[in-house]
Protein backbone atom coordinates (compact mmCIF):
# COMPACT_ATOMS: atom_id res chain seq x y z
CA UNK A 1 20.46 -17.70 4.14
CA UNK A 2 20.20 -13.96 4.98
CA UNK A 3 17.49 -12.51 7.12
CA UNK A 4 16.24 -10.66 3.57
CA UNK A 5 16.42 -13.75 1.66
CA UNK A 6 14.31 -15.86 4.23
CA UNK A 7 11.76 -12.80 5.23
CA UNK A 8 11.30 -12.90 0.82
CA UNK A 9 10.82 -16.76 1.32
CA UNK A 10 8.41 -16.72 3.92
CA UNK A 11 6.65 -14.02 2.36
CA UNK A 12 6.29 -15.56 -0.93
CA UNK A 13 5.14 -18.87 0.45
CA UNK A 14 2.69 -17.30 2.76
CA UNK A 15 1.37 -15.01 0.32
CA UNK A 16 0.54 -17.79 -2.20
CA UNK A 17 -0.86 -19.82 0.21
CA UNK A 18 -3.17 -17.08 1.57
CA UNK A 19 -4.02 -15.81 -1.38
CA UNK A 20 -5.86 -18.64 -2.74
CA UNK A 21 -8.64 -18.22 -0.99
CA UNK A 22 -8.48 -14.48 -1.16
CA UNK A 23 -9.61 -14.69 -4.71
CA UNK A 24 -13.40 -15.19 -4.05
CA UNK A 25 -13.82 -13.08 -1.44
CA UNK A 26 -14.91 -9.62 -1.14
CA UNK A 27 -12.82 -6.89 -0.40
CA UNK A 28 -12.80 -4.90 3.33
CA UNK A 29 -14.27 -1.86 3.37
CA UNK A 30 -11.46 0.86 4.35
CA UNK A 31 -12.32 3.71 7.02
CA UNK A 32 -13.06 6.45 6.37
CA UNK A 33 -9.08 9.19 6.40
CA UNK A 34 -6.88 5.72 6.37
CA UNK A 35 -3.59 6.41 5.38
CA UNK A 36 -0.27 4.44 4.79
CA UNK A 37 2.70 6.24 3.98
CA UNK A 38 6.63 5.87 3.96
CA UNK A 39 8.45 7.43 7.07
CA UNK A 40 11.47 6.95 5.48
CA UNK A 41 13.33 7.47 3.38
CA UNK A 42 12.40 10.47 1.86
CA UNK A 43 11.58 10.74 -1.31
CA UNK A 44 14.89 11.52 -3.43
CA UNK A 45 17.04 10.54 -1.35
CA UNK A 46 20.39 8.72 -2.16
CA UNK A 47 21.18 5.93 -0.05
CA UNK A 48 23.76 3.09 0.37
CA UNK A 49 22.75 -0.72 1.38
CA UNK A 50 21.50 -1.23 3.44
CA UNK A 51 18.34 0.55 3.14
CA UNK A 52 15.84 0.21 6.05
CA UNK A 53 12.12 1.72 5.11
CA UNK A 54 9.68 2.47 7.74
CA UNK A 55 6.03 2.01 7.10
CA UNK A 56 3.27 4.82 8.95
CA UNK A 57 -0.19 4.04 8.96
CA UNK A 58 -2.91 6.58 10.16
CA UNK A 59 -6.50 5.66 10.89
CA UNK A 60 -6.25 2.13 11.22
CA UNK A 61 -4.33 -0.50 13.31
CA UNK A 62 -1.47 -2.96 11.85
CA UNK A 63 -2.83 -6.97 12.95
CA UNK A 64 -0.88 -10.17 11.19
CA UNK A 65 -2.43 -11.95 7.60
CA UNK A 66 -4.46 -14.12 8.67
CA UNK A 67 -6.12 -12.07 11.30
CA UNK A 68 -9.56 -10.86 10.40
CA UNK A 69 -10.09 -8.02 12.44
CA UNK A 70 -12.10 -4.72 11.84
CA UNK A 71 -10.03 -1.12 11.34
CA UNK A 72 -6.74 -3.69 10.67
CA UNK A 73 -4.74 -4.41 7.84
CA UNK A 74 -1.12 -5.07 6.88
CA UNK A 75 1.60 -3.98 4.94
CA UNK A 76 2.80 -4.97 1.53
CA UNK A 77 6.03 -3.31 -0.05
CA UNK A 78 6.53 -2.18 -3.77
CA UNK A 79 9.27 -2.07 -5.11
CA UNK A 80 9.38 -0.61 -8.97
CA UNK A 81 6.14 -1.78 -9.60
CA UNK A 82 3.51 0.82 -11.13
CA UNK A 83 0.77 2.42 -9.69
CA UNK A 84 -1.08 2.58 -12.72
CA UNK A 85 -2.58 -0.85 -14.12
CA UNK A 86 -2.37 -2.32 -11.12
CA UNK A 87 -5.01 -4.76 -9.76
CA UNK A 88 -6.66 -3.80 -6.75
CA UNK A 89 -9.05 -6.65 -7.22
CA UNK A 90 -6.85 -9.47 -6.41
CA UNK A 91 -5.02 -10.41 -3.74
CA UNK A 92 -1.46 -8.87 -3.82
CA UNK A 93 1.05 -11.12 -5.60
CA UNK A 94 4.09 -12.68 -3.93
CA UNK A 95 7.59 -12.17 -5.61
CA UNK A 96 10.76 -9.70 -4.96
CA UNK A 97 8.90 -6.76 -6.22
CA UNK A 98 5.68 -7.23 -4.15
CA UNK A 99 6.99 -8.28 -0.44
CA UNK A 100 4.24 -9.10 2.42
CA UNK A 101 4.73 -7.98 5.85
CA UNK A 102 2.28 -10.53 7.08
CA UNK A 103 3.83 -10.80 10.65
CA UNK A 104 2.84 -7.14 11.15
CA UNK A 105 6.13 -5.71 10.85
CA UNK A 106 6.09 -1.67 10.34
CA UNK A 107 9.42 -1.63 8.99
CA UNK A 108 12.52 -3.52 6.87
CA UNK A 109 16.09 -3.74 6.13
CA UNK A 110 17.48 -4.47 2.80
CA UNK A 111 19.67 -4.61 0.18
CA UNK A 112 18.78 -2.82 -3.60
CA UNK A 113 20.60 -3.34 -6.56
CA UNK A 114 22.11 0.37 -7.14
CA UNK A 115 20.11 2.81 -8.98
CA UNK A 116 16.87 4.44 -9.03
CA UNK A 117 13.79 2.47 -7.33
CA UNK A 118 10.03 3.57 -6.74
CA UNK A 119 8.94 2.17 -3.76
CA UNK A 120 4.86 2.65 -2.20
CA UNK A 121 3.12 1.00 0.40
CA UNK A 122 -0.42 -1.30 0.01
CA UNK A 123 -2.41 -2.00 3.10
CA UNK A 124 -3.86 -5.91 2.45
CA UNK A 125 -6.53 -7.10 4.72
CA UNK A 126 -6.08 -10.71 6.25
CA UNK A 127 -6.33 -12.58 3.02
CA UNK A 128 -3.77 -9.74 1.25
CA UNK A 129 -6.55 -8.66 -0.87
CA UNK A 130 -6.25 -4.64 -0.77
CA UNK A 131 -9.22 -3.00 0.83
CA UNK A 132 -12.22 -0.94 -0.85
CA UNK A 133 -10.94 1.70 -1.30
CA UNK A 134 -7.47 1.17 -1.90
CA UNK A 135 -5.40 2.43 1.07
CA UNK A 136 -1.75 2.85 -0.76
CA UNK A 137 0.58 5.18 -0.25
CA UNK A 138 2.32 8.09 -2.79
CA UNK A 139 5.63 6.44 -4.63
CA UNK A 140 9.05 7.46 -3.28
CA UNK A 141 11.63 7.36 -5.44
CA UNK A 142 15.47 6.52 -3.90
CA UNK A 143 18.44 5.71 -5.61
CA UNK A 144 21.19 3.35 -4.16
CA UNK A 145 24.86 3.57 -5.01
């Protein structure tokens, strides 16, 4: 098993166990000028595998899932998933197109089938639920060859 394939394991069995409870709670208010974004790449680039993204946060601090702490959150990756229509109520699913960075990590290497992807950045709180406002970042679009 790759370092990918068991960071996607974790992550999906962590998110599904955390987000259970997620589902009745309330959402964490987010300060006031939070921003995530994606350091890189850039949007439009072309890039070959593998593909390493880096994850910036402004205004607030990066702490682990689990860890309930004011100001924090943690990273969740999108890959070709749609802004639009998606649930901001509900903790953030747990598959190969929505991966949890619930260790705190700021960045990742991996491998994408070649072509076109969109890929933005959701802050979660510690139960992956994303906070009130939403604190996501603007799509960048990369194709792999």
């Amino acid at each position: 098993m790759t370092a990918v394939s068991f960071a996607r394991s974790a992550s999906l069995a962590l998110g599904a166990v955390l987000a259970l409870p997620a589902m009745a709670q309330d959402r964490t208010p987010a300060p006031e000028g939070a921003r995530v974004y994606i350091i890189a790449p850039e949007d439009g680039a072309t890039l070959s595998n593998p593909v390493t993204i880096r994850f910036g946060l402004e205004g607030m601090g990066v702490a682990p899932a689990g860890v309930d702490q004011a100001g924090t959150g943690h990273h969740h990756l999108m890959i070709n998933v749609p802004q639009e229509g998606f649930d901001f109520s509900a903790a953030v699913p747990a598959d190969e197109n929505h991966i949890h960075f619930g260790g705190g990590q700021t960045q990742v290497t991996l491998d994408l089938p070649a072509g076109t992807h969109s890929l933005w950045l959701l802050l979660g709180d510690a139960a992956h639920l994303p906070h009130e406002p939403p604190i996501l970042s603007d799509p960048v679009s990369v194709t792999v060859e």
